[in-house]
Protein backbone atom coordinates (compact mmCIF):
# COMPACT_ATOMS: atom_id res chain seq x y z
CA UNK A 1 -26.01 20.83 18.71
CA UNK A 2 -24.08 20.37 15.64
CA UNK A 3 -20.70 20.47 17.93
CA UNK A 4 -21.31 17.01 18.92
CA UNK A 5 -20.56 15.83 15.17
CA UNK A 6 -17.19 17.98 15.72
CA UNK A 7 -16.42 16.19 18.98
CA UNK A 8 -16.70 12.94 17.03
CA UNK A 9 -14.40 14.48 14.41
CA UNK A 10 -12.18 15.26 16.69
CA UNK A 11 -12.08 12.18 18.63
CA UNK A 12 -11.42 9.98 15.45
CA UNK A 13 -8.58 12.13 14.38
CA UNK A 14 -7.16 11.54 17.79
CA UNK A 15 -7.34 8.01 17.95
CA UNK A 16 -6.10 7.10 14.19
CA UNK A 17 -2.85 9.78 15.05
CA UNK A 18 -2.31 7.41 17.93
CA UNK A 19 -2.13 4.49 15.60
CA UNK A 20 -5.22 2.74 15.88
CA UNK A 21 -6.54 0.95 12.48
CA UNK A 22 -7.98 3.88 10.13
CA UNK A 23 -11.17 1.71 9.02
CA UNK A 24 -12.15 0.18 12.56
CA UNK A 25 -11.65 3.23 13.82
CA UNK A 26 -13.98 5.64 11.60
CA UNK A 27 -16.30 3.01 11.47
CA UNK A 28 -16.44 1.60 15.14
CA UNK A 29 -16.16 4.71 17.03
CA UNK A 30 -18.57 6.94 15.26
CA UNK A 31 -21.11 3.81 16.02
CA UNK A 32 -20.13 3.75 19.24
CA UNK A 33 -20.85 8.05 19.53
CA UNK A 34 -24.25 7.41 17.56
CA UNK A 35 -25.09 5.06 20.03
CA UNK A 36 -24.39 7.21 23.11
CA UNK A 37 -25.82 10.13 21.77
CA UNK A 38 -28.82 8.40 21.07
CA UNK A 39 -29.34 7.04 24.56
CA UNK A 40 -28.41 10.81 26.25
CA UNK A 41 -29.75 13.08 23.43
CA UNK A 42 -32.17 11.48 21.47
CA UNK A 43 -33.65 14.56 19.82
CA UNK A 44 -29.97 14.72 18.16
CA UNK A 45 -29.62 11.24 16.48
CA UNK A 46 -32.40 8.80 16.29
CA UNK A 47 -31.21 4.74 16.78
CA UNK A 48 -33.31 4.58 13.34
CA UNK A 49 -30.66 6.45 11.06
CA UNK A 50 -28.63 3.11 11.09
CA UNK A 51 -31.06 1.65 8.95
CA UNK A 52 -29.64 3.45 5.94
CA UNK A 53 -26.26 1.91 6.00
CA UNK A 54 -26.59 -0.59 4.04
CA UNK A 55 -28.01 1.27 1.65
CA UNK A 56 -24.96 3.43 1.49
CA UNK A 57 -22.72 0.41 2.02
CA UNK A 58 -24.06 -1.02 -0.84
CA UNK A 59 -23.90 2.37 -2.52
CA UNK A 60 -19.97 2.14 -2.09
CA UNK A 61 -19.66 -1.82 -3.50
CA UNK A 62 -22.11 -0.93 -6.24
CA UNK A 63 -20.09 2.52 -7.47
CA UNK A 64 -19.40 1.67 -11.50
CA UNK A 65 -16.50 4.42 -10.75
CA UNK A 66 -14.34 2.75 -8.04
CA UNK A 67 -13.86 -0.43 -10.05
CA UNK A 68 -11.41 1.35 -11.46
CA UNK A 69 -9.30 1.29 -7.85
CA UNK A 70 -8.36 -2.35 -7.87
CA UNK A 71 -7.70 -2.14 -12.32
CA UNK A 72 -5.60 0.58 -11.66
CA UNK A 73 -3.52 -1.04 -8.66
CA UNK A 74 -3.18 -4.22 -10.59
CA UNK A 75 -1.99 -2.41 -13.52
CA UNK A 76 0.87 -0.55 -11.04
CA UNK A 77 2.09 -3.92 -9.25
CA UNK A 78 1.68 -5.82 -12.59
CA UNK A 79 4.71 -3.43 -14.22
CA UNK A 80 6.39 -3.36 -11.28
CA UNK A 81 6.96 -7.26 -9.78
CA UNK A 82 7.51 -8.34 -13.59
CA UNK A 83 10.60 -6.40 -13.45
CA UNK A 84 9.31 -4.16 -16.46
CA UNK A 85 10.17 -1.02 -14.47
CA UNK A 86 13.41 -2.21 -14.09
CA UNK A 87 13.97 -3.12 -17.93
CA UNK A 88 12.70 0.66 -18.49
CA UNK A 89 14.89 1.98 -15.97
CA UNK A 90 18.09 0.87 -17.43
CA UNK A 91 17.01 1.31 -21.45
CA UNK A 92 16.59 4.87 -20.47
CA UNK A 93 19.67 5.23 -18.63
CA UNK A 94 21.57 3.98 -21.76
CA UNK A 95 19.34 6.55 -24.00
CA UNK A 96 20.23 9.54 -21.89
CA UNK A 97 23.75 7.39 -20.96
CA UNK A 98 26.10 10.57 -22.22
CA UNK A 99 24.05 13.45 -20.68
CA UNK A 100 24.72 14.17 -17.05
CA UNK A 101 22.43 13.52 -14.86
CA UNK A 102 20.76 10.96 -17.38
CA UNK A 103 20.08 8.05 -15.02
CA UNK A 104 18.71 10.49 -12.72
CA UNK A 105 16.27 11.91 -15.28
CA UNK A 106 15.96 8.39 -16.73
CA UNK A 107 14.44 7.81 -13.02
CA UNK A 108 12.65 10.91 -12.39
CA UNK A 109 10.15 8.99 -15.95
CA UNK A 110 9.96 5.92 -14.95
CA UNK A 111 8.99 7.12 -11.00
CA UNK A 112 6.55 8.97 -12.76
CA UNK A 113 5.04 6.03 -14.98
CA UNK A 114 5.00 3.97 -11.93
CA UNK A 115 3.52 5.96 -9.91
CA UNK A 116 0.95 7.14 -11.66
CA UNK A 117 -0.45 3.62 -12.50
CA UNK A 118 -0.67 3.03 -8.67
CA UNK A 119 -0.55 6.23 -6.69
CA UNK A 120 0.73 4.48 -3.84
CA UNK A 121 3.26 6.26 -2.73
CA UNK A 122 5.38 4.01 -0.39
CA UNK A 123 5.12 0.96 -2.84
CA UNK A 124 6.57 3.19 -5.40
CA UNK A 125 9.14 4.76 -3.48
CA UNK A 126 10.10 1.09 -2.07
CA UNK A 127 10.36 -0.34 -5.88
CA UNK A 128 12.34 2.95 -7.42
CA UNK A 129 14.44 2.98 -3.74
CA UNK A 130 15.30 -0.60 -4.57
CA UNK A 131 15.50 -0.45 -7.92
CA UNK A 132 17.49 2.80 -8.56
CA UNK A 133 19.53 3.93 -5.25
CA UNK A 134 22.07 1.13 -5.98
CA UNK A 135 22.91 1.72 -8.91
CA UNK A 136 22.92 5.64 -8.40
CA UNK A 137 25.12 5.07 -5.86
CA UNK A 138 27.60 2.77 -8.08
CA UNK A 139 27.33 5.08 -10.27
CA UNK A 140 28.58 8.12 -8.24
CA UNK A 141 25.89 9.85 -7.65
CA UNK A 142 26.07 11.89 -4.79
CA UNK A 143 23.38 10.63 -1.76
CA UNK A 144 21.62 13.75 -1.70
CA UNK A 145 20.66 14.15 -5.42
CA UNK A 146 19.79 10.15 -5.84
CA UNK A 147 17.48 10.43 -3.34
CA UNK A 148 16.07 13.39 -3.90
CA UNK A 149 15.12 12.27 -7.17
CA UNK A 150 14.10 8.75 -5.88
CA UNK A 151 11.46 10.32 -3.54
CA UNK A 152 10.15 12.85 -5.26
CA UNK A 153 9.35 10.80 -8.36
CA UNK A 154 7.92 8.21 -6.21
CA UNK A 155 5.23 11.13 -4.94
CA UNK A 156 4.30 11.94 -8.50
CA UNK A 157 1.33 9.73 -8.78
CA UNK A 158 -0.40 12.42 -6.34
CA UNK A 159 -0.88 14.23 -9.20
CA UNK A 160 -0.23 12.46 -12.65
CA UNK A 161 -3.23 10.78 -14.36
CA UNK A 162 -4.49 7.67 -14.06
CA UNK A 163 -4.27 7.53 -10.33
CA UNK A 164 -6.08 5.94 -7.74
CA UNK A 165 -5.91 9.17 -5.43
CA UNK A 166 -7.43 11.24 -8.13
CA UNK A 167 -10.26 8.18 -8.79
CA UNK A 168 -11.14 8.73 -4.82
CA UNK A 169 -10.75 12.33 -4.83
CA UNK A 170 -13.27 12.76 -7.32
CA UNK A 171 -15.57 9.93 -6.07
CA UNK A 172 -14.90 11.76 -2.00
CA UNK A 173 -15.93 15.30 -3.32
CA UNK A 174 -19.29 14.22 -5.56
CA UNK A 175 -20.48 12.19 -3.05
CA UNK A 176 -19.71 15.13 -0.22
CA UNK A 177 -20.82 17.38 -2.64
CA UNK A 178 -24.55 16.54 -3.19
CA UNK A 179 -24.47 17.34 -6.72
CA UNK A 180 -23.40 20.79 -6.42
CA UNK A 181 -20.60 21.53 -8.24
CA UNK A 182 -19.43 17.59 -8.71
CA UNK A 183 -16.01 16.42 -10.39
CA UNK A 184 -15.51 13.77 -12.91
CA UNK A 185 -12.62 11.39 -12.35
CA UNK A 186 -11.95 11.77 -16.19
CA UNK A 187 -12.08 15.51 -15.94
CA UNK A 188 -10.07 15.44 -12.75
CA UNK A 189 -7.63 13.48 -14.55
CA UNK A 190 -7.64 15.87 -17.82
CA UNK A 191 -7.15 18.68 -15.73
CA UNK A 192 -4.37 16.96 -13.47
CA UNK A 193 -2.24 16.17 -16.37
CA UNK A 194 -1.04 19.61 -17.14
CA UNK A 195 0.55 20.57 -14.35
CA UNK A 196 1.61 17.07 -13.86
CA UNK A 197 4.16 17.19 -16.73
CA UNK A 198 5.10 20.73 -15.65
CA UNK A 199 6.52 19.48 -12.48
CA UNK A 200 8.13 16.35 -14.46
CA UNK A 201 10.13 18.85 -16.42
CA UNK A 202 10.48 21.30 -13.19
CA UNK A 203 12.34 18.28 -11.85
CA UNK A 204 14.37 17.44 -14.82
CA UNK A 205 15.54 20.91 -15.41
CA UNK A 206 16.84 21.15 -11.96
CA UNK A 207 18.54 17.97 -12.33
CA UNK A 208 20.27 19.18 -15.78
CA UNK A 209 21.30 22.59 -14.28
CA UNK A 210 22.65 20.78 -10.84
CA UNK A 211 24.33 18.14 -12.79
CA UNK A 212 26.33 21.29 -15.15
CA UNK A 213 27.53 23.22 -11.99
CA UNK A 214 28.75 20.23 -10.07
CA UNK A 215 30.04 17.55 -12.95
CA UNK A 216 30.60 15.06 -9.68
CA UNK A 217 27.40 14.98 -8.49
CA UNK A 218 25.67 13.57 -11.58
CA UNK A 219 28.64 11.62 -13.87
CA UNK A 220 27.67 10.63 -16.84
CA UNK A 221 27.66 6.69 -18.13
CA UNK A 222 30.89 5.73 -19.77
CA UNK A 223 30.76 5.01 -23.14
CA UNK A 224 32.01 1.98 -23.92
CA UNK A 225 29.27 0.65 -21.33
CA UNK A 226 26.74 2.43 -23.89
CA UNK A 227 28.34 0.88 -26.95
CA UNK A 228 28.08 -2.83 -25.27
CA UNK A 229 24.59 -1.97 -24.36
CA UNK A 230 23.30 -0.78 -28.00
CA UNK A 231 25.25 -3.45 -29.67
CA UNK A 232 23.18 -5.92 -30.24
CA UNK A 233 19.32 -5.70 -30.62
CA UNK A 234 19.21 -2.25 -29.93
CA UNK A 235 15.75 -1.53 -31.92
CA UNK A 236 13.98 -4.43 -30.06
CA UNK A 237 15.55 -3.51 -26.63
CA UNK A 238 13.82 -0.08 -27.33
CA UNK A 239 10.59 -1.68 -28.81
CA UNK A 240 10.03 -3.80 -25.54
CA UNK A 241 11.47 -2.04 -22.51
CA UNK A 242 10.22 2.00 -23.49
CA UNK A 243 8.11 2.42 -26.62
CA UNK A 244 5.26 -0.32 -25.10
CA UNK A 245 5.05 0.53 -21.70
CA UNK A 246 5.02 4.35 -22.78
CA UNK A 247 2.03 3.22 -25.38
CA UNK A 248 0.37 0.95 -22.75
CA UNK A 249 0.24 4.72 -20.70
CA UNK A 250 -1.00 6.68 -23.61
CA UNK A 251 -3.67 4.30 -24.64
CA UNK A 252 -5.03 4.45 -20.98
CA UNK A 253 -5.28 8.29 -21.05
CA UNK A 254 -6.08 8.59 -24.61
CA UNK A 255 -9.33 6.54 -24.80
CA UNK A 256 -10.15 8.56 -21.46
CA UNK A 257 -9.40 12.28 -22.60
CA UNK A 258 -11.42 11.52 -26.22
CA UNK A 259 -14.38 10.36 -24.34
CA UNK A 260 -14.13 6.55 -25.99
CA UNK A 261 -13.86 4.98 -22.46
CA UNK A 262 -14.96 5.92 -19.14
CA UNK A 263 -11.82 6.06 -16.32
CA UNK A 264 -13.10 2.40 -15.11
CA UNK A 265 -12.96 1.04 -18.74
CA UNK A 266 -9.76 2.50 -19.64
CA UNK A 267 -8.36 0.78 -16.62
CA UNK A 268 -9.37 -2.54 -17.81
CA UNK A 269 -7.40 -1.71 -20.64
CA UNK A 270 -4.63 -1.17 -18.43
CA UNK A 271 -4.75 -3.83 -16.50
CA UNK A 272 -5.05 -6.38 -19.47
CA UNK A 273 -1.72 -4.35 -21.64
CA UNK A 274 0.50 -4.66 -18.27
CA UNK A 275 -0.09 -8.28 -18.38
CA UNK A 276 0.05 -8.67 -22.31
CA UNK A 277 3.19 -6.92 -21.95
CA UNK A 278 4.48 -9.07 -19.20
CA UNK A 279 3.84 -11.95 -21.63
CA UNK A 280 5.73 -10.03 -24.85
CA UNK A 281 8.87 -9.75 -22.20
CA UNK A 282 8.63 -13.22 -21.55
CA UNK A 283 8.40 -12.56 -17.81
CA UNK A 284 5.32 -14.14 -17.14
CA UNK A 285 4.42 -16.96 -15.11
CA UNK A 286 2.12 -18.28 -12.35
CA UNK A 287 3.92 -17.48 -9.31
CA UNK A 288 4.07 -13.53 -10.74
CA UNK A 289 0.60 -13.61 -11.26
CA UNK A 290 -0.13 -14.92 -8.33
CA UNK A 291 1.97 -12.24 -6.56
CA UNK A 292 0.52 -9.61 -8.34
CA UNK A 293 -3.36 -10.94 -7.46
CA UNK A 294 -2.39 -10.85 -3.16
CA UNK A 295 -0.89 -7.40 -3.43
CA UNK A 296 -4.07 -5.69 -5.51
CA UNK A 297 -6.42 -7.93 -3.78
CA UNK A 298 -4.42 -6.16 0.32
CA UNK A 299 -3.85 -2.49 -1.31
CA UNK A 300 -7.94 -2.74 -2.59
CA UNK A 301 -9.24 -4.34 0.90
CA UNK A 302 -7.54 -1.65 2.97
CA UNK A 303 -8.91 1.11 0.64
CA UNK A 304 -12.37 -0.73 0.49
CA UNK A 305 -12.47 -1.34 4.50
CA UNK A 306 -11.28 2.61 5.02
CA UNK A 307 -13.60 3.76 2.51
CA UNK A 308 -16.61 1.64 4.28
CA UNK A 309 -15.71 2.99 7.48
CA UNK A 310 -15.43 6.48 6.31
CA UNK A 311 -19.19 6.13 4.70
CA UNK A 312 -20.64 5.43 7.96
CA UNK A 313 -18.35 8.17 9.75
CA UNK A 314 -20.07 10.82 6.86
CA UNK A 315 -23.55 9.38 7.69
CA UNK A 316 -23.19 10.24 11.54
CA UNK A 317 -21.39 13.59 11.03
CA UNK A 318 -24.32 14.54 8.65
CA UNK A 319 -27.13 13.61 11.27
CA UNK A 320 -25.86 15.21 13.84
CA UNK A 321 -25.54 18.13 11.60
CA UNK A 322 -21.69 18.54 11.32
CA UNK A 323 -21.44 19.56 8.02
CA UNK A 324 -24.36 22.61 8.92
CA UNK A 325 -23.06 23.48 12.00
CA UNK A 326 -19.40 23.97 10.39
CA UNK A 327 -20.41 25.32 7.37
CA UNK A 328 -22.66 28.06 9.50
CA UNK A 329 -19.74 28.35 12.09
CA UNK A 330 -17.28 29.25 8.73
CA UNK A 331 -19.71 32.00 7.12
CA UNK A 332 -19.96 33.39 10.66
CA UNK A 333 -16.40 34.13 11.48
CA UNK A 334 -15.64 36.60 8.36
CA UNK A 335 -12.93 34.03 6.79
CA UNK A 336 -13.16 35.12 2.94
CA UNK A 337 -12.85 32.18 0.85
CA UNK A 338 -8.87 32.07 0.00
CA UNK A 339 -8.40 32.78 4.01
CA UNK A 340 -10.79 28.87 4.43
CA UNK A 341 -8.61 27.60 1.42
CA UNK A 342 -5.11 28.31 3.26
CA UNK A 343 -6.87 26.94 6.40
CA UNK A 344 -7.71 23.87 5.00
CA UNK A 345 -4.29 23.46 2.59
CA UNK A 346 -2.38 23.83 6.23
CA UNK A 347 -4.53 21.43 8.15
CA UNK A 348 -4.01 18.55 5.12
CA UNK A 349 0.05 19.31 4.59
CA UNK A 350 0.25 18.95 8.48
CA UNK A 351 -2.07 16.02 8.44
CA UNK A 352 -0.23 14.49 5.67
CA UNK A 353 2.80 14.11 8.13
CA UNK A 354 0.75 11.36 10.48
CA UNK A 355 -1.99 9.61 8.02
CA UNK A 356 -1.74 8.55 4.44
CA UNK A 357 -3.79 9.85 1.58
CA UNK A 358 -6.29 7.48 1.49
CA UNK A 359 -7.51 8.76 4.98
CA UNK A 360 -7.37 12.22 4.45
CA UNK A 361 -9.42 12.08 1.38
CA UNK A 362 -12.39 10.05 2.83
CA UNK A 363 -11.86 11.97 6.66
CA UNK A 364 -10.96 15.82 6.00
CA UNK A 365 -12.47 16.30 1.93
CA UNK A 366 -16.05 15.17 3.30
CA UNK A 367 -16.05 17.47 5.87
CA UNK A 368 -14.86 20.65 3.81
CA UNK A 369 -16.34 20.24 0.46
CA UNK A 370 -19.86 21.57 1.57
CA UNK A 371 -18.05 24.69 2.83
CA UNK A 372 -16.03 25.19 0.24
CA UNK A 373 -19.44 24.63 -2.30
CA UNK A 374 -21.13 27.19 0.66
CA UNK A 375 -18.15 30.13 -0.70
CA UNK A 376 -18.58 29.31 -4.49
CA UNK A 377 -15.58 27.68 -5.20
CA UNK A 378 -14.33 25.48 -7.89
CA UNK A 379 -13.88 22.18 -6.29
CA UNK A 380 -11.75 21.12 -9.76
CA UNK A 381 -9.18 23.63 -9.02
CA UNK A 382 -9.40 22.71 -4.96
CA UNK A 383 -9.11 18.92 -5.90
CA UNK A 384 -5.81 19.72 -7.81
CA UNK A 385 -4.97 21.90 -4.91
CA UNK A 386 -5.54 19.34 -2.67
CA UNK A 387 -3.35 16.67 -4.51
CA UNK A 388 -0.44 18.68 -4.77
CA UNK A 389 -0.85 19.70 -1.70
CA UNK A 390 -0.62 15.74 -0.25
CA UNK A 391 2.77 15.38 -2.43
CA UNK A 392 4.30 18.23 -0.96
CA UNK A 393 3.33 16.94 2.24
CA UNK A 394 4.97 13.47 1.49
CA UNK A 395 8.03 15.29 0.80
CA UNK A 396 8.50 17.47 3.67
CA UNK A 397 11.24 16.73 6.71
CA UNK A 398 10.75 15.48 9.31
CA UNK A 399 7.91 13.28 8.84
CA UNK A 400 7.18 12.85 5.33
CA UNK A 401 6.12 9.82 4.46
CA UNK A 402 7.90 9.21 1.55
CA UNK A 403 11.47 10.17 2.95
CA UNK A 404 10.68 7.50 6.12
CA UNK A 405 10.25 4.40 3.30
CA UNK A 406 13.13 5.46 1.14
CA UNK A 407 15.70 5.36 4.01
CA UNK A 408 13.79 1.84 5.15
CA UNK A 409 15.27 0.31 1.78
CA UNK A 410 18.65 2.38 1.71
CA UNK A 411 21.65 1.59 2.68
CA UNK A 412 23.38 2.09 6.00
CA UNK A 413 25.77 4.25 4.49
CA UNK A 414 23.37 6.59 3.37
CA UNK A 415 22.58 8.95 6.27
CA UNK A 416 19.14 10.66 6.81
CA UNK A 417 20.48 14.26 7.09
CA UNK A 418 21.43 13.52 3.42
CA UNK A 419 17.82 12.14 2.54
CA UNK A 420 16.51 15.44 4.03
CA UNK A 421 19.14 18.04 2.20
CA UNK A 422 18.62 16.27 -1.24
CA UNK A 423 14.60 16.77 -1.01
CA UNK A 424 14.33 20.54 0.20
CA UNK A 425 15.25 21.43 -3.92
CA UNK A 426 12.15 19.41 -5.22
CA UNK A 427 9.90 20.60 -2.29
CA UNK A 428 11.02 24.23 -3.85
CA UNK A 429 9.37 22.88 -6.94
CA UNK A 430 6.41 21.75 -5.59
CA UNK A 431 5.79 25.05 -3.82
CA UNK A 432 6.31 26.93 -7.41
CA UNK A 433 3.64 24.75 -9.09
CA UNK A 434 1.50 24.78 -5.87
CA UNK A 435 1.39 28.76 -6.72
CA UNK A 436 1.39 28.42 -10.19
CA UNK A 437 -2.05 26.59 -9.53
CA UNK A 438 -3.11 29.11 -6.77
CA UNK A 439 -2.69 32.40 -8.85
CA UNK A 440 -3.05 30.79 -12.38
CA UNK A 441 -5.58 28.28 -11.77
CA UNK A 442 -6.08 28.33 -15.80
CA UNK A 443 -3.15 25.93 -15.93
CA UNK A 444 -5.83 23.17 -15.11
CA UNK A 445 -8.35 24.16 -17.05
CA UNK A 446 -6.10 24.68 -20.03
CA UNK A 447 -5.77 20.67 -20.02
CA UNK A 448 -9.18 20.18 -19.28
């Protein structure tokens, strides 16, 4: 009777497409199923299974591995509401001031710092949109190649280490997987980074060839503007605004990838440069801390809440044998393993159109990873997989998410037909390292 746990699935997925609140809704209505199921067939779920969640409640407050969530998001906000993403943004528009296409690379970096301290992608699409589309747009940059670049750098903390989505998508798929075949955030993030900076310099080679053909789509910054800006204090301009955030980054990875602190410790470290740094740009004060404090303390309660009610969604689908009954129903219909892979890639990019990350990874990756453990597959290479696949999905007209904040914060004179022609180049690019991943899956075990 393992189809009931499917009719739940189903149901939920319903409900949160319609808009109802992701945690309430995972948590309340697979109660509510439970509950019936219990009454009408009680050889199928026994009333007595609730009394193990709070023991896997607890299980979720107590993980040593998702204190690195709200670190992580603090870190993110903390650079970005001190205005430190701002002071990058324009130090590396005057460094690459003479090449064309410069501020556009210079924003294609610092989307990709940003977002990978967060991996939020509609706060960091908001902050580069507002940040960056202005003066793109001053600038002369044509519509469709500023935003382009503004939304698909915003996307890249999918997929660049540290990230909060690759902190839950390792947590999701050891905790699904039973201890077959389990992934290490700091191994996730190791083998992340590679084809991370592959599609960072995907991007900005596109940007330097489309900026050489057409010369007015990308002009370059006049120099006398350049001159003004290097005049005076040039060194410590540098010293602040690049060289410490860009150190503040490599000290957070480093101490991870050596093995001298776990992901959760590093992102202490994080969390305690962004505000140090804050302090050495003389940016700090009480009401940015405080602002800082509300927006980690909202982005970690709706994870927390969504992640609670997506532990007590997993305990009912498991006792009413959902993840057997799926697993058997998958071995039974022939699918080889790559044919359950594509299924599974299509069902998230499509997904990815109507719910955010956060709720794919704690709804569909539970649900999947015993199968995929059932056909022998490495779930480090279908984690990547799976976060590249998510970005893609971000990027992709009509719905992506990503293209629907950017045009929130644009201005009216930039249409959405242009939003849509300037991403389908960088969705090109995600589908080449999607398939570099697919057929050459060494890639991520090459940075591992």
């Amino acid at each position: 009777m393992g189809y009931l746990a499917v009719v739940l699935f189903v149901i939920v997925f319903f409900l949160i497409l319609r808009g109802y609140p992701v945690a309430f809704t995972l948590g309340g209505v697979s109660v509510i199923f439970a509950f019936g199921v219990s009454i009408f067939v009680p050889e199928q779920f026994q009333m007595a299974t609730f009394y193990l969640l709070p023991s896997r409640i607890m299980g979720v407050v107590n993980n040593y591995v998702l204190m690195a969530v709200p670190l992580f998001i603090f870190m993110g906000v903390m650079l970005e509401k001190s205005g430190l993403a701002q002071s990058l943004l324009e130090t590396m528009a005057m460094l690459f001031g003479r090449v064309r296409g410069g501020l556009a690379i210079s924003v294609v970096i610092v989307g990709a710092l940003l977002a990978a301290s967060t991996g939020i992608v509609g706060a960091t699409v908001v902050t580069m949109g507002l940040i960056s589309l202005p003066t793109m747009l001053k600038r002369g940059y044509k519509p469709e190649l500023a935003t382009g670049v503004i939304a698909s750098s915003g996307t890249l903390g999918q997929i660049i280490p540290p990230s909060i989505v690759l902190v839950l998508l390792a947590d999701t798929i050891n905790s699904a997987s039973r201890g077959a075949d389990s992934v290490d955030v700091g191994t996730l993030f190791s083998a992340a980074l590679l084809p991370g900076i592959v599609l960072v310099a995907l991007y900005i080679i596109y940007i330097l060839i489309k900026s050489w053909i057409h010369k007015e789509d990308a002009p370059s910054i006049p120099i006398e503007e350049i001159k003004e800006f290097r005049g005076t204090n040039f060194t410590v301009k540098i010293l602040k605004a690049l060289f410490l955030p860009i150190l503040l980054i490599s000290l957070v990875l480093g101490s991870i990838f050596t093995g001298i602190a776990s992901p959760t410790e590093a992102s202490a470290i994080g969390a305690i440069g962004a505000t140090l740094l804050t302090v050495v740009q003389k940016k700090f004060s009480f009401q940015i801390l405080k602002g800082v404090a509300q927006e980690t303390t909202k982005l970690t309660t709706m994870v927390f809440f969504i992640l609670l009610g997506a532990t007590t969604f997993t305990l009912i689908f498991r006792t009413l044998g959902g993840d057997t009954y799926l697993q058997e129903l998958i071995m039974s219909s022939n699918l080889t393993p790559l044919m359950f892979l594509v299924l599974v890639m299509v069902i998230i990019f499509i997904a990815g159109f109507f719910i955010d990350f956060i709720e794919i990874v704690f709804i569909i990756v539970p649900v999947v990873t015993p199968i995929f453990n059932g056909f022998d597959m490495n779930m480090l290479w279908v984690g990547i997989l799976i976060a590249l696949n998510l970005q893609t999905s971000f990027l992709t007209p009509p719905f992506g998410f990503a293209l629907f904040y950017l045009k929130g914060v644009a201005p009216e004179s930039v249409k959405t037909s242009q939003i849509y022609r300037g991403i389908i180049p960088f969705i090109i690019i995600q589908l080449i390292i999607v398939g570099i991943v697919v057929f050459f899956p060494e890639i991520i075990f090459i940075s591992k």
